[in-house]
Protein backbone atom coordinates (compact mmCIF):
# COMPACT_ATOMS: atom_id res chain seq x y z
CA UNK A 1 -8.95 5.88 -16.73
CA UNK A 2 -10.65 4.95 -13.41
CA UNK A 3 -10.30 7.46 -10.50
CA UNK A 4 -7.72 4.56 -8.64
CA UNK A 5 -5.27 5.02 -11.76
CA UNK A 6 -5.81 8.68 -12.01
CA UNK A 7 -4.49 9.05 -8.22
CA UNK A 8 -1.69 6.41 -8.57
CA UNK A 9 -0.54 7.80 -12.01
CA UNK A 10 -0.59 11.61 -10.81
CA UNK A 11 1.18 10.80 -7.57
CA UNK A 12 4.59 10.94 -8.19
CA UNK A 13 8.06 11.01 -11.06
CA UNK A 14 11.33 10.06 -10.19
CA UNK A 15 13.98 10.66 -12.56
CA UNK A 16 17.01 8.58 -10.65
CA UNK A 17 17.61 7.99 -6.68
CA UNK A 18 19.28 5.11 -4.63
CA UNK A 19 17.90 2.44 -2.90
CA UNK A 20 15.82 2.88 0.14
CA UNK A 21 16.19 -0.39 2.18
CA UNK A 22 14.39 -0.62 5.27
CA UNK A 23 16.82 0.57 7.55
CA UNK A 24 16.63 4.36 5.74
CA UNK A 25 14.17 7.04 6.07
CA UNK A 26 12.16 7.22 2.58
CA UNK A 27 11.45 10.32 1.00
CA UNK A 28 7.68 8.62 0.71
CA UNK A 29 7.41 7.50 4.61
CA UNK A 30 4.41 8.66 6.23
CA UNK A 31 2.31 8.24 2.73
CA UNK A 32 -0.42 5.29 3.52
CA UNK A 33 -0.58 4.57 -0.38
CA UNK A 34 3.09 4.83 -1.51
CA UNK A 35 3.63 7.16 -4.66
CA UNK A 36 4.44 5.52 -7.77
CA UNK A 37 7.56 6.89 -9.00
CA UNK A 38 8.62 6.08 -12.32
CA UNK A 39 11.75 6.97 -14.72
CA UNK A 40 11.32 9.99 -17.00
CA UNK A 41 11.03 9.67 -20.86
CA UNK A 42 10.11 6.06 -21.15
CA UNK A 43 7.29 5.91 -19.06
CA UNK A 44 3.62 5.17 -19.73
CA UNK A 45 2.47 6.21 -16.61
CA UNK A 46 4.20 9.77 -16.87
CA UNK A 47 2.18 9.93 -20.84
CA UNK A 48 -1.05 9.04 -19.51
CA UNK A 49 -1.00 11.53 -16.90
CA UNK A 50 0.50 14.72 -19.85
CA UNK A 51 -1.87 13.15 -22.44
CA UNK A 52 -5.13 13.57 -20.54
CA UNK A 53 -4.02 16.86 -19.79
CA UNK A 54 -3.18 17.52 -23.17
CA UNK A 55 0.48 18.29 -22.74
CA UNK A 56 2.00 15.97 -25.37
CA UNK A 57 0.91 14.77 -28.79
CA UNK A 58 1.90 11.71 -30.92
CA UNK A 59 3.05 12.82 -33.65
CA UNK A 60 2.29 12.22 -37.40
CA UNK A 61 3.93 8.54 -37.61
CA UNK A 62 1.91 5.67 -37.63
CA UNK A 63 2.11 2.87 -34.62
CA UNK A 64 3.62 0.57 -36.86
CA UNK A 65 6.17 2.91 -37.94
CA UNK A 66 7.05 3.62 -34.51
CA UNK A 67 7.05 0.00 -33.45
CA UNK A 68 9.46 -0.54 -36.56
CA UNK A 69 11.58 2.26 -35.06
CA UNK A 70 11.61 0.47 -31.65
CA UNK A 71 13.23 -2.43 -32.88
CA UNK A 72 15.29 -1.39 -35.49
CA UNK A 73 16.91 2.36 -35.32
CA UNK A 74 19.36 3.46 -32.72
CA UNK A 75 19.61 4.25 -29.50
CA UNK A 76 17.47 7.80 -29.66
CA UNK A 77 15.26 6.82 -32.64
CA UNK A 78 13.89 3.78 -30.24
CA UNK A 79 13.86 5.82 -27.48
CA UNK A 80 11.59 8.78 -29.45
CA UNK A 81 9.83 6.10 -31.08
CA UNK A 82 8.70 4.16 -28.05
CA UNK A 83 7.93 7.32 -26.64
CA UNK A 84 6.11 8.21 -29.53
CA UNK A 85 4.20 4.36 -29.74
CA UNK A 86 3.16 5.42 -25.92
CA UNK A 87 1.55 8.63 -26.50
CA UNK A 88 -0.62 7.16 -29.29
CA UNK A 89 -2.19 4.63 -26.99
CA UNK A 90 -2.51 6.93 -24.57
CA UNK A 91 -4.66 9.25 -27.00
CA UNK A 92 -6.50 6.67 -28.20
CA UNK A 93 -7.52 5.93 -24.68
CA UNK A 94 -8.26 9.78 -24.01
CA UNK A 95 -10.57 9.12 -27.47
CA UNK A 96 -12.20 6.38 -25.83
CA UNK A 97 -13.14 7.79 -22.53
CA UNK A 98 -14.37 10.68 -24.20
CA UNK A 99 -16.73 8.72 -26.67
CA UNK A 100 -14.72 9.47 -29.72
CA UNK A 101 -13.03 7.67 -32.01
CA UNK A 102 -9.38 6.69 -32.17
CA UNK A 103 -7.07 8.67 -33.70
CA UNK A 104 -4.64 5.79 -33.85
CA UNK A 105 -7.27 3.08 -34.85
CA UNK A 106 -5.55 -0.72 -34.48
CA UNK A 107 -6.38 -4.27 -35.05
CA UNK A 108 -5.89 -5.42 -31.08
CA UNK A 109 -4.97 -9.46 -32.28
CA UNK A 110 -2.16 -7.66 -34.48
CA UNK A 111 -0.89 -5.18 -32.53
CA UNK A 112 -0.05 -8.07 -29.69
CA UNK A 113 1.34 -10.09 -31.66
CA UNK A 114 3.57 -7.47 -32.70
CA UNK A 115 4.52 -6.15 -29.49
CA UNK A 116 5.13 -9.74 -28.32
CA UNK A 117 7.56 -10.36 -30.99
CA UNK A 118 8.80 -6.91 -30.15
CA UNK A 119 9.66 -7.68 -26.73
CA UNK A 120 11.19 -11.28 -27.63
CA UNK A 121 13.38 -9.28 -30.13
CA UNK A 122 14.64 -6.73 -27.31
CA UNK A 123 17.52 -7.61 -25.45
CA UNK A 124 16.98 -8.33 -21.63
CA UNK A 125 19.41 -5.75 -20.55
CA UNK A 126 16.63 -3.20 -22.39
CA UNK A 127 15.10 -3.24 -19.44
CA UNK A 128 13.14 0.24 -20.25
CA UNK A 129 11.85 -0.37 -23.62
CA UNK A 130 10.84 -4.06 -22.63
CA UNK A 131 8.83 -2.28 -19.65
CA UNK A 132 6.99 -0.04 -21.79
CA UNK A 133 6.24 -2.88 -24.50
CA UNK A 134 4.95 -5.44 -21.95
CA UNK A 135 3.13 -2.53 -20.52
CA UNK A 136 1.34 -1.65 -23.69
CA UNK A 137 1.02 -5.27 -24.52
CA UNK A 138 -1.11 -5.73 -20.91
CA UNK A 139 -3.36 -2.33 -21.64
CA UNK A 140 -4.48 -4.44 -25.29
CA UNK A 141 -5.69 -6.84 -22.36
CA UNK A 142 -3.49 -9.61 -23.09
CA UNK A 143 -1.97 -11.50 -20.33
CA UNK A 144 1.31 -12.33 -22.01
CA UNK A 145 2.03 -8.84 -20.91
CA UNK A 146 1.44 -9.81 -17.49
CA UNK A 147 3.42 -12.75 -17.81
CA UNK A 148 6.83 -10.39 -19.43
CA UNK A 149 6.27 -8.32 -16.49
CA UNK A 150 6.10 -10.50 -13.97
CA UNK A 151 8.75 -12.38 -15.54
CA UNK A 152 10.97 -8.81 -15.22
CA UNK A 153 9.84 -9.07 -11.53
CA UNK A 154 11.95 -12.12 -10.93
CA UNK A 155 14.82 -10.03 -11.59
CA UNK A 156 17.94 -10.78 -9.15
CA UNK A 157 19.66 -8.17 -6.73
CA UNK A 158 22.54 -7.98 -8.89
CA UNK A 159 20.82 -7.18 -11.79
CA UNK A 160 18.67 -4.80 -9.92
CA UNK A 161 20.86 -3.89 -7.43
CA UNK A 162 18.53 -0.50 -6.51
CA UNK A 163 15.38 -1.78 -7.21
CA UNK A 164 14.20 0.74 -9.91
CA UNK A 165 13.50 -1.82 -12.94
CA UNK A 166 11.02 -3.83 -10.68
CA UNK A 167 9.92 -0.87 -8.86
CA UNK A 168 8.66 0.50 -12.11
CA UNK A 169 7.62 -3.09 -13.42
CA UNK A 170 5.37 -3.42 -10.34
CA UNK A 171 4.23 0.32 -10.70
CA UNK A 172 2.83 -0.46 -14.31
CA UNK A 173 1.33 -4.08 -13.07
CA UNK A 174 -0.71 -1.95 -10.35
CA UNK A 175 -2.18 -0.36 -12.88
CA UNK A 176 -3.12 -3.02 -15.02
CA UNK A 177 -6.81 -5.46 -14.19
CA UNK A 178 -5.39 -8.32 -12.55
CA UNK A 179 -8.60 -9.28 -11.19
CA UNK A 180 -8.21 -12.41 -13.38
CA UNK A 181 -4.71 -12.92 -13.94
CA UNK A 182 -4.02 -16.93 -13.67
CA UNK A 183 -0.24 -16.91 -13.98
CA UNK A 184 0.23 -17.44 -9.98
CA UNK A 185 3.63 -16.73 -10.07
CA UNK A 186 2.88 -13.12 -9.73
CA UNK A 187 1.30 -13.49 -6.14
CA UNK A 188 4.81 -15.88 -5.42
CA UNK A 189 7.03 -13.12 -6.68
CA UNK A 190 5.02 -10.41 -4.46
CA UNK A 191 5.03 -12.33 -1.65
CA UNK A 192 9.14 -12.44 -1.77
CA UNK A 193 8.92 -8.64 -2.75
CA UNK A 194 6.99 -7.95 0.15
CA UNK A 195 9.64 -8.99 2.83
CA UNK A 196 12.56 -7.45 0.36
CA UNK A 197 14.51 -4.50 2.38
CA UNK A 198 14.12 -1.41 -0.48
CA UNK A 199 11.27 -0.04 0.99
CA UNK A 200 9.42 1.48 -1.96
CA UNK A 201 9.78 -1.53 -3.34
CA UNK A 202 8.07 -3.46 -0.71
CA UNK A 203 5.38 -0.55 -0.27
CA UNK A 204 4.18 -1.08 -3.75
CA UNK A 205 4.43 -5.38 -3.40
CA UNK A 206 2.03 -4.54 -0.27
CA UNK A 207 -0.03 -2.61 -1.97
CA UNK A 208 -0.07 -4.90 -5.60
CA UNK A 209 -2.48 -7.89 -4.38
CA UNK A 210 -5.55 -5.97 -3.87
CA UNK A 211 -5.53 -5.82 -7.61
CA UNK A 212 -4.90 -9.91 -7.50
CA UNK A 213 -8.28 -12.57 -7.12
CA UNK A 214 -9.09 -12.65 -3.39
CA UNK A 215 -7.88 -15.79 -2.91
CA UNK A 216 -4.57 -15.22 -3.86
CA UNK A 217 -4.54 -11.80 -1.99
CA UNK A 218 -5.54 -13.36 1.06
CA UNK A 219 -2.34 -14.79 2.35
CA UNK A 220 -0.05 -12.02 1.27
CA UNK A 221 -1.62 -9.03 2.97
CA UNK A 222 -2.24 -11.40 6.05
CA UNK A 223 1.41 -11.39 6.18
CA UNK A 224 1.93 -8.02 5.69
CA UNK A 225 0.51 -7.42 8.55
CA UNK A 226 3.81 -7.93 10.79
CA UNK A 227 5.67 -5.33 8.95
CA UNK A 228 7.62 -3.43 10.92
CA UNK A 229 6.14 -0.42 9.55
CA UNK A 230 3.50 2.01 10.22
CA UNK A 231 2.09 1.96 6.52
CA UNK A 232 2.96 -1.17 5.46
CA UNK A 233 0.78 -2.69 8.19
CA UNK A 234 -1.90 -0.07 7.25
CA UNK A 235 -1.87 -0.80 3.82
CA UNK A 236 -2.43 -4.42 4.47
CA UNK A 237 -5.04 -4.09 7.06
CA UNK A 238 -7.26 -1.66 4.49
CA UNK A 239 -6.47 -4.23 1.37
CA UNK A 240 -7.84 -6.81 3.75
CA UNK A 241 -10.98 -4.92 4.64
CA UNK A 242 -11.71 -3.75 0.83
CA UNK A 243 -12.03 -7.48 0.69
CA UNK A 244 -14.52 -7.77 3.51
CA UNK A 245 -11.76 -9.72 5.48
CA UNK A 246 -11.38 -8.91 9.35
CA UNK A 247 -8.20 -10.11 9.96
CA UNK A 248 -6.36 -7.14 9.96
CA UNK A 249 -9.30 -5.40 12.67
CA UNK A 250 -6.92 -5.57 15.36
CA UNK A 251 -3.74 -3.75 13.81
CA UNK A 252 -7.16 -0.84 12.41
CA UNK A 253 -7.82 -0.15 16.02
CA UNK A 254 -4.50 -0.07 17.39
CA UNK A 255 -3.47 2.05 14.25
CA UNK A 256 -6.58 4.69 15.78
CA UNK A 257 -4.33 5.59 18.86
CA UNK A 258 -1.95 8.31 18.68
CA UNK A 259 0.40 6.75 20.68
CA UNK A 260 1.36 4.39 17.89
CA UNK A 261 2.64 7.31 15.88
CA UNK A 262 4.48 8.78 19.22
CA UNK A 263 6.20 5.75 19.71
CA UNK A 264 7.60 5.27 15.88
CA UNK A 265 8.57 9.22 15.89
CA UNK A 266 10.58 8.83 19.36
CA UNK A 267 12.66 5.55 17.36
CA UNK A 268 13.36 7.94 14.58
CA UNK A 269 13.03 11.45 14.71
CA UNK A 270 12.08 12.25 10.86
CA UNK A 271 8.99 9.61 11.04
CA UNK A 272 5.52 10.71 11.67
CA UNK A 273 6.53 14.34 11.96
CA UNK A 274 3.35 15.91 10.34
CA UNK A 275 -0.03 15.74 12.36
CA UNK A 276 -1.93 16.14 9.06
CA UNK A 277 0.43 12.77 8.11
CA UNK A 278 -1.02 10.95 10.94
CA UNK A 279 -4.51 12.43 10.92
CA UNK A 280 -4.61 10.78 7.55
CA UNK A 281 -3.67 7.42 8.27
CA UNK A 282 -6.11 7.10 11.49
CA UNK A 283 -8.63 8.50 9.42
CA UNK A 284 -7.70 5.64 7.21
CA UNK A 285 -7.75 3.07 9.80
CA UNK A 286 -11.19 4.22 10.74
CA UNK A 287 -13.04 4.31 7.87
CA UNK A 288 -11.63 0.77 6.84
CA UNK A 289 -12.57 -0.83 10.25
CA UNK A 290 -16.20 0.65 9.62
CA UNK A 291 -16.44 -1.00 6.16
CA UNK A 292 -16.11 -4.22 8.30
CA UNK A 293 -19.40 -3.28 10.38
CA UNK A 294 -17.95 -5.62 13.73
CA UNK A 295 -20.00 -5.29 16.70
CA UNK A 296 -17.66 -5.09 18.86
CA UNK A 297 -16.42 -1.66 17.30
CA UNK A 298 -19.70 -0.54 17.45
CA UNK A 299 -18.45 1.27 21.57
CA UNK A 300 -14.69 2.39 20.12
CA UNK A 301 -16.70 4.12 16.90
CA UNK A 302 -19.38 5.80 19.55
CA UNK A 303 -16.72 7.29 22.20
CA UNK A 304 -14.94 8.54 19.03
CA UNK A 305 -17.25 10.28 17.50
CA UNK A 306 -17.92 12.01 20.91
CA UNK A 307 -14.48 12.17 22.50
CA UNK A 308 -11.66 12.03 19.65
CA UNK A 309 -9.01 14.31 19.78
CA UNK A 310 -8.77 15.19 16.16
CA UNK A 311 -12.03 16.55 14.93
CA UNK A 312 -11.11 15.39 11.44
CA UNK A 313 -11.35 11.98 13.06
CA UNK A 314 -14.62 12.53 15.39
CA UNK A 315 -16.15 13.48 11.80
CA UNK A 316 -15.34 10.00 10.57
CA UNK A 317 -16.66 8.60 13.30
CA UNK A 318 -19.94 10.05 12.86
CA UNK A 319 -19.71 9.07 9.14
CA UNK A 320 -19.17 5.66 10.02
CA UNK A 321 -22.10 5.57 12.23
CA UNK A 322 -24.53 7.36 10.25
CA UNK A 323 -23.52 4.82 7.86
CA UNK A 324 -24.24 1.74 10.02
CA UNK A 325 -27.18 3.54 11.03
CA UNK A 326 -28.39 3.33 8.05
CA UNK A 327 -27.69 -0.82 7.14
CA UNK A 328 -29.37 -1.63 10.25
């Protein structure tokens, strides 16, 4: 597991909650990546994260068993048996990092194949186990698990009235390589997700096309840039830089003033509350606009790292120099 999945799978677990449209203070405000919250029990996030710490085992049953079990038993025997089907990939991927062999060993062709029929065989309104299956079916590195995923993105308001199912959809596609995913309805869906009003949803379809090719990223986090929020626009502006792109330069520096934060806390008294919160996020900003390496940056970055008024962000500065310093 790469350290990006590590700190996106650790961040956070919801069990339940309501919808957080734009209008309402989320619990995750202030956060410049948004934490991935995802439903206990049924989760392959939340098993990665207890597997690698060696929390939870698989049991004795093999994965065709429990894929049997998924399809077939009731409504706890699927549940335990997804669960179950989980876990084993997950330990086989703990196996793998660690240079040891599977303890679950599979034919890959097979076992997609079989969790493709699996998911054709679920009912939609499954929307859980179908998450999990498409999930595991996009870890095997097949993009037909993309494509049920994405397809679960499409979901309407009515049938996802709080925004959980894609909310955890989208949490398991960030974690997924979709560095060359073809099916371009993804970027279409994330670019409607990204102006939706639950706002952990839209954090998470802000933060989803960094992991899409750069030419379908492009557009989307160039949009993203007008979001009304703090975050949102910072999220965009850094995905845009990680790509070398310096269109979101402007919103980096005026994300570097304190006033910014001021103003947004004055509009709503419960945003922007912690000065560690906003150190964070101009620390962010900073480092981002010095991946760029502009010239004209080159005086803000200097009176910075001489005159900033948050010596966590002076220290940046001088990081940022020594750093262009040293490709000159």
């Amino acid at each position: 597991m790469t350290n990006e999945t590590k700190q996106v799978a650790g961040a956070a677990i919801r069990t339940g909650g309501g919808e957080t449209p734009a209008e309402r203070v989320s619990p995750y405000r202030n956060m410049w990546v948004p934490l991935v919250v995802v439903p206990a029990l049924i989760v392959v996030v939340m098993v990665l994260v207890a597997v690698l710490f060696g929390a939870i085992s698989g049991g004795t049953t093999s994965l065709a068993e429990n894929l049997t079990a998924v399809e077939t038993g009731g409504a706890n025997e699927r549940t335990q048996a997804l669960f179950a089907l989980a876990q084993k990939f997950a330990e086989n991927l703990r196996a793998r990092e660690a240079g040891e062999p599977e303890p679950w060993p599979l034919d890959s062709e097979e076992m997609a194949l079989k969790l493709g029929l699996a998911w054709e065989r679920t009912a939609e309104a499954d929307h859980e186990i179908r998450i999990v299956l498409a999930s595991l079916l996009t870890q095997l590195g097949d993009d037909q698990g993309v494509g049920y995923l994405v397809t679960m993105l499409e979901l309407s308001e009515a049938e996802d009235p709080q925004a959980e199912i894609r909310f955890n959809v989208l949490a398991n596609l960030i974690l997924a390589d979709l560095s060359t995913v073809a099916d371009e309805r993804l970027a279409h869906v994330l670019g409607r997700l990204g102006k939706c009003e639950h706002y952990d949803l839209r954090s998470l379809a802000i933060v989803a096309p960094r992991k899409l090719p750069p030419e379908q990223a492009r557009p989307l986090l160039i949009e993203a840039l007008g979001d009304s929020f703090i975050e949102m626009r910072l999220n965009a502006a850094v995905g845009l830089a990680d790509l070398g792109d310096p269109a979101g330069a402007e919103v980096l520096r005026d994300l570097l003033e304190p006033e910014i934060y001021s103003a947004e806390r004055r509009s709503n008294v419960e945003l922007w509350t912690q000065a560690e919160a906003v150190s964070t996020a101009r620390q962010v900003a900073l480092r981002a606009l010095g991946s760029l390496a502009l010239a004209e940056d080159r005086p803000l970055v200097a009176g910075l790292s001489e005159r900033a008024d948050d010596p966590n962000l002076r220290a940046v500065a001088l990081e940022v120099r020594a750093a262009w310093a040293g490709g000159d």
